[in-house]
PDB file of N, CA and C in Angstrom:
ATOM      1  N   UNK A   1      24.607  22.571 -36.625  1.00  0.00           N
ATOM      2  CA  UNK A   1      24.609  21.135 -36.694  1.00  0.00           C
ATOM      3  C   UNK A   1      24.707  20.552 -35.283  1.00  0.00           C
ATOM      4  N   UNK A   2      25.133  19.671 -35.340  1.00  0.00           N
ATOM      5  CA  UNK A   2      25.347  18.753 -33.848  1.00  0.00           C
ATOM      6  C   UNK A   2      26.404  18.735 -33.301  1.00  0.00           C
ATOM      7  N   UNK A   3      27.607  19.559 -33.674  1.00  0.00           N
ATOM      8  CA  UNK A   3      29.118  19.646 -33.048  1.00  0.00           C
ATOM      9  C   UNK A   3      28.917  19.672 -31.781  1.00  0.00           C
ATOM     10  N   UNK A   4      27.638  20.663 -30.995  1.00  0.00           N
ATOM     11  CA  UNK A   4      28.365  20.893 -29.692  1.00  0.00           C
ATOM     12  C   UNK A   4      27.048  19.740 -28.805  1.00  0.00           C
ATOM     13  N   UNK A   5      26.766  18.462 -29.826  1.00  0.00           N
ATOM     14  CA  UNK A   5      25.873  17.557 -28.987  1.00  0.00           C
ATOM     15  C   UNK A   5      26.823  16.714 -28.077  1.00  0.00           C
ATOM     16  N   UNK A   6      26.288  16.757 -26.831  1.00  0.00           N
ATOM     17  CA  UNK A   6      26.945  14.874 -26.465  1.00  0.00           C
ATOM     18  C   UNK A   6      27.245  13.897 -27.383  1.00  0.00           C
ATOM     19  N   UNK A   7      28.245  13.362 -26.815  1.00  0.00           N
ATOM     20  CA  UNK A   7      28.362  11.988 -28.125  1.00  0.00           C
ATOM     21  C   UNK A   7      27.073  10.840 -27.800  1.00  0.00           C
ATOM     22  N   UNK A   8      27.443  10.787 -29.242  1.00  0.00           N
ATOM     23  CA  UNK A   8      26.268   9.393 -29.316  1.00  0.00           C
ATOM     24  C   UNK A   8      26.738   8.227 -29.366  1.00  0.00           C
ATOM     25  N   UNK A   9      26.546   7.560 -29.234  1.00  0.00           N
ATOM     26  CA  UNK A   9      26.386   5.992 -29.518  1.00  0.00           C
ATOM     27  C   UNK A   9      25.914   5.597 -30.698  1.00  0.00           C
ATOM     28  N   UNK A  10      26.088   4.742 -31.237  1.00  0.00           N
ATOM     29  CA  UNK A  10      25.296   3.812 -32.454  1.00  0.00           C
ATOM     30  C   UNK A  10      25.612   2.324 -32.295  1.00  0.00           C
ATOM     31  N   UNK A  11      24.389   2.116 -31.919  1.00  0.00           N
ATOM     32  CA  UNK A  11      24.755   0.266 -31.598  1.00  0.00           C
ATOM     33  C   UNK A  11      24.514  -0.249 -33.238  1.00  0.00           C
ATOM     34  N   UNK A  12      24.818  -1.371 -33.458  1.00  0.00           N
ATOM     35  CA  UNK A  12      24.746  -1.511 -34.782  1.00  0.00           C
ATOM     36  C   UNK A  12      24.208  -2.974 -34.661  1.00  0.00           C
ATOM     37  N   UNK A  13      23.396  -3.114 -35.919  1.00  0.00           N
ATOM     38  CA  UNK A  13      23.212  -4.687 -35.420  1.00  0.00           C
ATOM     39  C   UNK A  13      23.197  -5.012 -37.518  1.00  0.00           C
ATOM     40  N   UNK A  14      23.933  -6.221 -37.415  1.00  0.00           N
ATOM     41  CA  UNK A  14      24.728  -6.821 -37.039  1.00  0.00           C
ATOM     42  C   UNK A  14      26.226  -5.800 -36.359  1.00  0.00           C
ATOM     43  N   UNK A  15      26.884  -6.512 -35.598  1.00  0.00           N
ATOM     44  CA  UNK A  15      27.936  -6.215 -35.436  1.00  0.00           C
ATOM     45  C   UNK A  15      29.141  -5.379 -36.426  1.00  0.00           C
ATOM     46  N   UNK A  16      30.046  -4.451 -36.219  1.00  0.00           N
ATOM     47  CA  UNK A  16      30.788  -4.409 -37.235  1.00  0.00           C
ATOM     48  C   UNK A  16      31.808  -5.301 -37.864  1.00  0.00           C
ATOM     49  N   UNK A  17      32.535  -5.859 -36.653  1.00  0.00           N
ATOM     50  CA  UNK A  17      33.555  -6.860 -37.006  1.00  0.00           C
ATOM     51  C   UNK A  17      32.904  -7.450 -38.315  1.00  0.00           C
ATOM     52  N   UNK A  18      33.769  -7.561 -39.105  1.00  0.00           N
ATOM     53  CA  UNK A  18      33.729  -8.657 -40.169  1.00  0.00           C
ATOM     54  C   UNK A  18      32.938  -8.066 -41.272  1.00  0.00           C
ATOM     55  N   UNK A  19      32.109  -6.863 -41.122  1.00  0.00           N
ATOM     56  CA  UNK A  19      30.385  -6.529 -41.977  1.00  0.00           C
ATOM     57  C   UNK A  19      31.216  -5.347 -42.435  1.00  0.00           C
ATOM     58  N   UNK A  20      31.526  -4.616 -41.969  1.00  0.00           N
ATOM     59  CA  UNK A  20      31.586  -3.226 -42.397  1.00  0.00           C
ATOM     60  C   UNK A  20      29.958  -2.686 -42.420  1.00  0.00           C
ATOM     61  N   UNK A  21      30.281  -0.765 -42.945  1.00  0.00           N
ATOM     62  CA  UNK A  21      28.986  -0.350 -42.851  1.00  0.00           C
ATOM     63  C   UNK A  21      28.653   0.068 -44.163  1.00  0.00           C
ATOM     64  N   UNK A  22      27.621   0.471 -44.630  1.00  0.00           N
ATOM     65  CA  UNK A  22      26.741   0.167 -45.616  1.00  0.00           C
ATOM     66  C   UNK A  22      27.186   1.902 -45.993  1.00  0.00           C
ATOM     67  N   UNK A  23      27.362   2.183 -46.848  1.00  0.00           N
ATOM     68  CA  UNK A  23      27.392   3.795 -47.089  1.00  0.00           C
ATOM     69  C   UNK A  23      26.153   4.942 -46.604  1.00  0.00           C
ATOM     70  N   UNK A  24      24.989   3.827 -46.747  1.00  0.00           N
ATOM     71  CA  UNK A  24      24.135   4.634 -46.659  1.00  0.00           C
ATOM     72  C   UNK A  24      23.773   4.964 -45.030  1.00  0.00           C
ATOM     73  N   UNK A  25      24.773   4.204 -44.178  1.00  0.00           N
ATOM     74  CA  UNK A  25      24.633   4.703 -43.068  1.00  0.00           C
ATOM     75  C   UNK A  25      25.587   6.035 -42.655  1.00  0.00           C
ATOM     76  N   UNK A  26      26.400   6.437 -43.344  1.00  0.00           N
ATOM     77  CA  UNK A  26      26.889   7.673 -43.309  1.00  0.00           C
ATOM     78  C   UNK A  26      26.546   8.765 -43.946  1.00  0.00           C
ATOM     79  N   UNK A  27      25.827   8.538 -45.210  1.00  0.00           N
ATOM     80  CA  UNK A  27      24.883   9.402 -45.943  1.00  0.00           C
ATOM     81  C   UNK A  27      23.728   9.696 -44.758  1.00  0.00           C
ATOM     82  N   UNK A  28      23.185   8.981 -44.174  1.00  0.00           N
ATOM     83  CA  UNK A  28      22.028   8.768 -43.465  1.00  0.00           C
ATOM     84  C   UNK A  28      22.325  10.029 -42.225  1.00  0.00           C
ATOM     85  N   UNK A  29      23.655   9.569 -41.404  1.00  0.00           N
ATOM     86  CA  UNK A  29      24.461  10.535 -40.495  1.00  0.00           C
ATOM     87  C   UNK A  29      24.162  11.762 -41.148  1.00  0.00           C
ATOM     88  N   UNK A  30      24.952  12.110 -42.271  1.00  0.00           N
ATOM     89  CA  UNK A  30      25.084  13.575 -42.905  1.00  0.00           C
ATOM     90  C   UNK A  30      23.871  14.152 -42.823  1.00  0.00           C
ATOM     91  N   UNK A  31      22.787  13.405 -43.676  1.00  0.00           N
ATOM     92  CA  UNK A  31      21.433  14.532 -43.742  1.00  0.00           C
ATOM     93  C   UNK A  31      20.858  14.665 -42.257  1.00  0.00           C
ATOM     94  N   UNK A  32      21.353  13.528 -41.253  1.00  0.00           N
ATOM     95  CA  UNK A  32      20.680  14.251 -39.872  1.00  0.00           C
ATOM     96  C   UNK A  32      21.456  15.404 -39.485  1.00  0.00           C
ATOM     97  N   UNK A  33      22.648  15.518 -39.819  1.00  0.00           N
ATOM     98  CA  UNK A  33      23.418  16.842 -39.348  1.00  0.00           C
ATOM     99  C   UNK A  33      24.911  15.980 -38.832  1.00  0.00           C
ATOM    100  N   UNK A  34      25.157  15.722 -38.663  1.00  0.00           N
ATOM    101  CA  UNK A  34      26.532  15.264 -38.082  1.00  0.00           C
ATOM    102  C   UNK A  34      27.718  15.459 -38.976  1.00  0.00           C
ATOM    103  N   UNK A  35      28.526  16.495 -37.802  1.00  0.00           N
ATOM    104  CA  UNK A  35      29.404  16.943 -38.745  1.00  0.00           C
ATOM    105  C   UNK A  35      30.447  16.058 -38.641  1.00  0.00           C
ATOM    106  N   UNK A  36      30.985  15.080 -37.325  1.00  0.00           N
ATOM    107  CA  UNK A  36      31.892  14.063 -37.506  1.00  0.00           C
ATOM    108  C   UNK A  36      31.170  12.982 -36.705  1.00  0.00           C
ATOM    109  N   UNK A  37      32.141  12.196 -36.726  1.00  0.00           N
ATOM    110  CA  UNK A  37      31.800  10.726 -36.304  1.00  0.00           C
ATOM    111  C   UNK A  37      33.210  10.132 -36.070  1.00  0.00           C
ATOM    112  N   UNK A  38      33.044   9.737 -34.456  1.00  0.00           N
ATOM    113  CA  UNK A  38      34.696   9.029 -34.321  1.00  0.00           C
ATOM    114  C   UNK A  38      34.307   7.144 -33.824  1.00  0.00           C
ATOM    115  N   UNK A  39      35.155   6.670 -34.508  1.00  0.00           N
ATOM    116  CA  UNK A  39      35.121   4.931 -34.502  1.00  0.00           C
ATOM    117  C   UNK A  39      36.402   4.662 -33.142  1.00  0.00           C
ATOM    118  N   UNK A  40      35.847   3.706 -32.739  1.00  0.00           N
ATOM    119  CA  UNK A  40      36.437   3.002 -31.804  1.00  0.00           C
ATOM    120  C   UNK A  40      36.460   1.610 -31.391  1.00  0.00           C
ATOM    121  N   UNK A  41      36.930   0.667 -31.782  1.00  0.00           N
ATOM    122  CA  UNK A  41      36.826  -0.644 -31.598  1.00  0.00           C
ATOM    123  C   UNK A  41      37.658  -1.018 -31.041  1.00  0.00           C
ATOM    124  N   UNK A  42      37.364  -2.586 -30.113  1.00  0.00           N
ATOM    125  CA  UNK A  42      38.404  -3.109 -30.064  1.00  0.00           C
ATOM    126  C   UNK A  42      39.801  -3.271 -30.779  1.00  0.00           C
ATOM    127  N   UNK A  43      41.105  -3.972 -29.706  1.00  0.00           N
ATOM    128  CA  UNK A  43      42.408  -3.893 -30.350  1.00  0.00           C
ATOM    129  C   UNK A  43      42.532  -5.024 -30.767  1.00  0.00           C
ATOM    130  N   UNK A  44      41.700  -5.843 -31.632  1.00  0.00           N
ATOM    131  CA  UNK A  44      42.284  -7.339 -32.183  1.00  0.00           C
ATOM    132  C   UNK A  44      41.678  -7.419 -33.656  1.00  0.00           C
ATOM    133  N   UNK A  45      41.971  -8.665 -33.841  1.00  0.00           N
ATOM    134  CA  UNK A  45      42.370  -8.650 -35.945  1.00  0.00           C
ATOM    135  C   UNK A  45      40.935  -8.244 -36.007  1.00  0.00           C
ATOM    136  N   UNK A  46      39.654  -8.951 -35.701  1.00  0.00           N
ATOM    137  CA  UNK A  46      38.627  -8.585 -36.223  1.00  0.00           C
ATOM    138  C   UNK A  46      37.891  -6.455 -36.182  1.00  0.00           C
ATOM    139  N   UNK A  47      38.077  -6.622 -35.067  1.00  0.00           N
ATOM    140  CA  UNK A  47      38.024  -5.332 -35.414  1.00  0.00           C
ATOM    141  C   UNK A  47      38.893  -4.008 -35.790  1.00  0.00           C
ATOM    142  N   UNK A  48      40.100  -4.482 -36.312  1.00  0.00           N
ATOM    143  CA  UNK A  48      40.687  -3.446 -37.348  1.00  0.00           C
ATOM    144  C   UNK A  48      40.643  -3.999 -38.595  1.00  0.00           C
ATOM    145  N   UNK A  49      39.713  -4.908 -38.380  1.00  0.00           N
ATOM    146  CA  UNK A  49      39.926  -5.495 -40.327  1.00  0.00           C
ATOM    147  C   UNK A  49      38.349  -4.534 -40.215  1.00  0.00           C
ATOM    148  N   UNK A  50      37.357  -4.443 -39.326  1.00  0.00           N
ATOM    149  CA  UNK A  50      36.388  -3.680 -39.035  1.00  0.00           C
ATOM    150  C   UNK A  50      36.480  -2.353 -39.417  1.00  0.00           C
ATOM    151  N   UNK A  51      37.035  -1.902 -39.237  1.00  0.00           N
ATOM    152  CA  UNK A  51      37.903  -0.372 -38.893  1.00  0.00           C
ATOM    153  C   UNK A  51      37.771  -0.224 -40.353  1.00  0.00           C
ATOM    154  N   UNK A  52      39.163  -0.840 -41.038  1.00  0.00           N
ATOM    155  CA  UNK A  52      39.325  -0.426 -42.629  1.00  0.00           C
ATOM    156  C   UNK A  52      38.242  -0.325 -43.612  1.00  0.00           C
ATOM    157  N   UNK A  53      37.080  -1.465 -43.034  1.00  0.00           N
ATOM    158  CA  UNK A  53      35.959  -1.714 -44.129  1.00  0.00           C
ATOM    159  C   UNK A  53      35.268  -0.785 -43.651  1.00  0.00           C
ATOM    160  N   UNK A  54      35.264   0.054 -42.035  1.00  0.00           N
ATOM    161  CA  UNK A  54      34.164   1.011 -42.177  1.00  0.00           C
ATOM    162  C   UNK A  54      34.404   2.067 -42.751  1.00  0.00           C
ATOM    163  N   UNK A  55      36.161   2.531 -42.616  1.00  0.00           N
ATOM    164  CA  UNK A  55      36.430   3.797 -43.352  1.00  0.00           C
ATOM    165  C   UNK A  55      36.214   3.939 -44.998  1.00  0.00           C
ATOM    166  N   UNK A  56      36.461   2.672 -45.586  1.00  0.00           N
ATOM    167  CA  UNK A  56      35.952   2.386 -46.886  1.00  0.00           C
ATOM    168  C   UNK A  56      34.913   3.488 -47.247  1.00  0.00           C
ATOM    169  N   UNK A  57      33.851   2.100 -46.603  1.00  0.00           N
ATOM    170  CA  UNK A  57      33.008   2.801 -46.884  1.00  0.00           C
ATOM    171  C   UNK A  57      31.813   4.266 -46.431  1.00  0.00           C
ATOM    172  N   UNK A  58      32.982   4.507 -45.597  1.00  0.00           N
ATOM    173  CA  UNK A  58      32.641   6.030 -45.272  1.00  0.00           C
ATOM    174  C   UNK A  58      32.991   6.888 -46.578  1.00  0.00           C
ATOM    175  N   UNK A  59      34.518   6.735 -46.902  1.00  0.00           N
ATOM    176  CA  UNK A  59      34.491   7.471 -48.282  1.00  0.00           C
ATOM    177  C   UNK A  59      34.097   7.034 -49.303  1.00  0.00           C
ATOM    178  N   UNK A  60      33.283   5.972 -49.581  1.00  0.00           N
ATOM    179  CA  UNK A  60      32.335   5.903 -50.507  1.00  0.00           C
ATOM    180  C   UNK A  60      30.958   5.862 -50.629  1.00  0.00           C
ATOM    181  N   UNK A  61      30.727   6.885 -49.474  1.00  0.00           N
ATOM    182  CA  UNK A  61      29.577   7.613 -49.321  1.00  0.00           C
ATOM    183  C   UNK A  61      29.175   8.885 -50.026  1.00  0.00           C
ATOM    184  N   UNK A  62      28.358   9.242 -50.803  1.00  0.00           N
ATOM    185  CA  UNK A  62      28.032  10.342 -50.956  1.00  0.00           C
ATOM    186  C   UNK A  62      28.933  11.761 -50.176  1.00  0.00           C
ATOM    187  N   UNK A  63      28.026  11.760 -49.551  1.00  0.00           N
ATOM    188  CA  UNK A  63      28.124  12.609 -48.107  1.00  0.00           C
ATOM    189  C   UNK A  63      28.430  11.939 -46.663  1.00  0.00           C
ATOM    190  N   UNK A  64      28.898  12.084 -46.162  1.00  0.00           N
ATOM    191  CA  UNK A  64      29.621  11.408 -45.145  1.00  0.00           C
ATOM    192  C   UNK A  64      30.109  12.744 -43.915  1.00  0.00           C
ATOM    193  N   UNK A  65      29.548  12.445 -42.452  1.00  0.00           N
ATOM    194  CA  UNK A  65      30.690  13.504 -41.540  1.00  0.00           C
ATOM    195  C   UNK A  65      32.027  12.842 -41.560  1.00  0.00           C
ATOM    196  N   UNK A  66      32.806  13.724 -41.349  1.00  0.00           N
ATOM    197  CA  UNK A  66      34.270  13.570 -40.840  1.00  0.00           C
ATOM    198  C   UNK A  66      34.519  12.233 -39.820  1.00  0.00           C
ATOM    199  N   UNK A  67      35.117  11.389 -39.934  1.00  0.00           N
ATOM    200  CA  UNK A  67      35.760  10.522 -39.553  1.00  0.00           C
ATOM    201  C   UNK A  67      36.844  10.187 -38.879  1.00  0.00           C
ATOM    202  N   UNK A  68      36.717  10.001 -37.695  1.00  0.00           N
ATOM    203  CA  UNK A  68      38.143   9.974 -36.535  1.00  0.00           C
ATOM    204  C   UNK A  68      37.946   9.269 -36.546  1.00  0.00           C
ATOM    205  N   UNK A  69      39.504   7.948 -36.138  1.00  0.00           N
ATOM    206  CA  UNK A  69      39.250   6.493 -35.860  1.00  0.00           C
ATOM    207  C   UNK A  69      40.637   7.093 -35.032  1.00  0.00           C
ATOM    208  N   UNK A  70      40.314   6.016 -33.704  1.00  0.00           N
ATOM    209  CA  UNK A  70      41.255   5.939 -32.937  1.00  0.00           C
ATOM    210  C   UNK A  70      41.836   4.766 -33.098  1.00  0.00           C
ATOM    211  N   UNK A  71      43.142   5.015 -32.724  1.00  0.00           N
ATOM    212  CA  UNK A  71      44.063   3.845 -33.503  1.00  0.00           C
ATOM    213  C   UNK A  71      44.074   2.725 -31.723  1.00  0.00           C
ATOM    214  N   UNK A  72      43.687   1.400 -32.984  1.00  0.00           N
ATOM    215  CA  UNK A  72      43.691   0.512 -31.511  1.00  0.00           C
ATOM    216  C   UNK A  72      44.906   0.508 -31.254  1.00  0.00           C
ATOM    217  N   UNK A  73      45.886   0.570 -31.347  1.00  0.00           N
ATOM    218  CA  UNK A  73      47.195   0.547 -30.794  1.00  0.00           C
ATOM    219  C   UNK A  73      47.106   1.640 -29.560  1.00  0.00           C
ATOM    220  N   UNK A  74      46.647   2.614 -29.352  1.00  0.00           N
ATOM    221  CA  UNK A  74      46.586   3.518 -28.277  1.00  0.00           C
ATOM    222  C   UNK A  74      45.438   3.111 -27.256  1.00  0.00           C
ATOM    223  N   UNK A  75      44.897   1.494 -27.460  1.00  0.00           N
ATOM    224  CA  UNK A  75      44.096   0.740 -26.402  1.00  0.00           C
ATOM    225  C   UNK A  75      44.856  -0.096 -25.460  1.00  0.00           C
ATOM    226  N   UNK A  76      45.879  -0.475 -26.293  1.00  0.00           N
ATOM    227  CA  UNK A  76      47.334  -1.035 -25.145  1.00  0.00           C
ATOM    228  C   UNK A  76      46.706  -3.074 -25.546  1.00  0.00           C
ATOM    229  N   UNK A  77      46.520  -3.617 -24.178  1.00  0.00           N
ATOM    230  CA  UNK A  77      46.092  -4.809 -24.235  1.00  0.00           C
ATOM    231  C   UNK A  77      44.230  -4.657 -24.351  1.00  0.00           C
ATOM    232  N   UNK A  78      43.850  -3.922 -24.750  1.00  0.00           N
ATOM    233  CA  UNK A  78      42.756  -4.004 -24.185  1.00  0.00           C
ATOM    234  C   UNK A  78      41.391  -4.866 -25.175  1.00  0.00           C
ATOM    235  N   UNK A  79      41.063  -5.565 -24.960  1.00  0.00           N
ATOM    236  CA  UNK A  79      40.276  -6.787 -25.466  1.00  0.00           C
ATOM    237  C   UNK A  79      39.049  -7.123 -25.414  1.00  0.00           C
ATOM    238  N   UNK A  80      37.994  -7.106 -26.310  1.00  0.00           N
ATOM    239  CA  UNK A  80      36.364  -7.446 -25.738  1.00  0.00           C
ATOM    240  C   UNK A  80      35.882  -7.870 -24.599  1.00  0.00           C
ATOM    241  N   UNK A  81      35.117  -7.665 -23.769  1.00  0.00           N
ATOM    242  CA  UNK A  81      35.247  -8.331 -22.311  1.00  0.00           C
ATOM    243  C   UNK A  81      33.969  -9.542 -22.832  1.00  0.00           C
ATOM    244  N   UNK A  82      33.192  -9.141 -23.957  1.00  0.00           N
ATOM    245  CA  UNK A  82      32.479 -10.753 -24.350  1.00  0.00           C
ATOM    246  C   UNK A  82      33.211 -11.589 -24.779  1.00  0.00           C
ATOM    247  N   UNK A  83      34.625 -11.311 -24.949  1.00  0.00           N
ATOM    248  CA  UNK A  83      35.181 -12.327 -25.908  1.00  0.00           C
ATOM    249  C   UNK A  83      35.500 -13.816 -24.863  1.00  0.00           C
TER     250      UNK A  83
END
């Protein structure tokens, strides 16, 4: 599979804040091969209300890779620089 790839990126459009992701974008992950997938967002309300709706619906995916989310609390102050 892709364990020993560089990490990727996934820009997302729309944004996650507020949307969450669609299941079928983690189903989608799985059949390319990806055995995990780690989330990282900003440390403010919108994106850990982000966070919860993506893990959602990660486990209500079919098939889904493994899921790390780093906890914004271990970002300290750290804040969108578009914001």
């Amino acid at each position: 599979m892709f364990s020993s790839c560089a990490p990727t990126v996934l820009r997302t459009s729309p944004p996650l804040e507020g949307q969450g992701r669609d299941p079928a974008l983690f189903e989608r992950l799985s059949s390319l091969g990806f055995d995990t997938s780690t989330l990282c967002l900003d440390n403010d309300e919108a994106a850990r209300v982000a966070t919860a709706r993506t893990v959602e619906q990660a486990a209500r995916a079919t098939r889904s890779p493994a899921l790390f989310v780093v906890d914004p609390k271990r970002l300290g102050p750290a804040k969108d620089p578009d914001a």
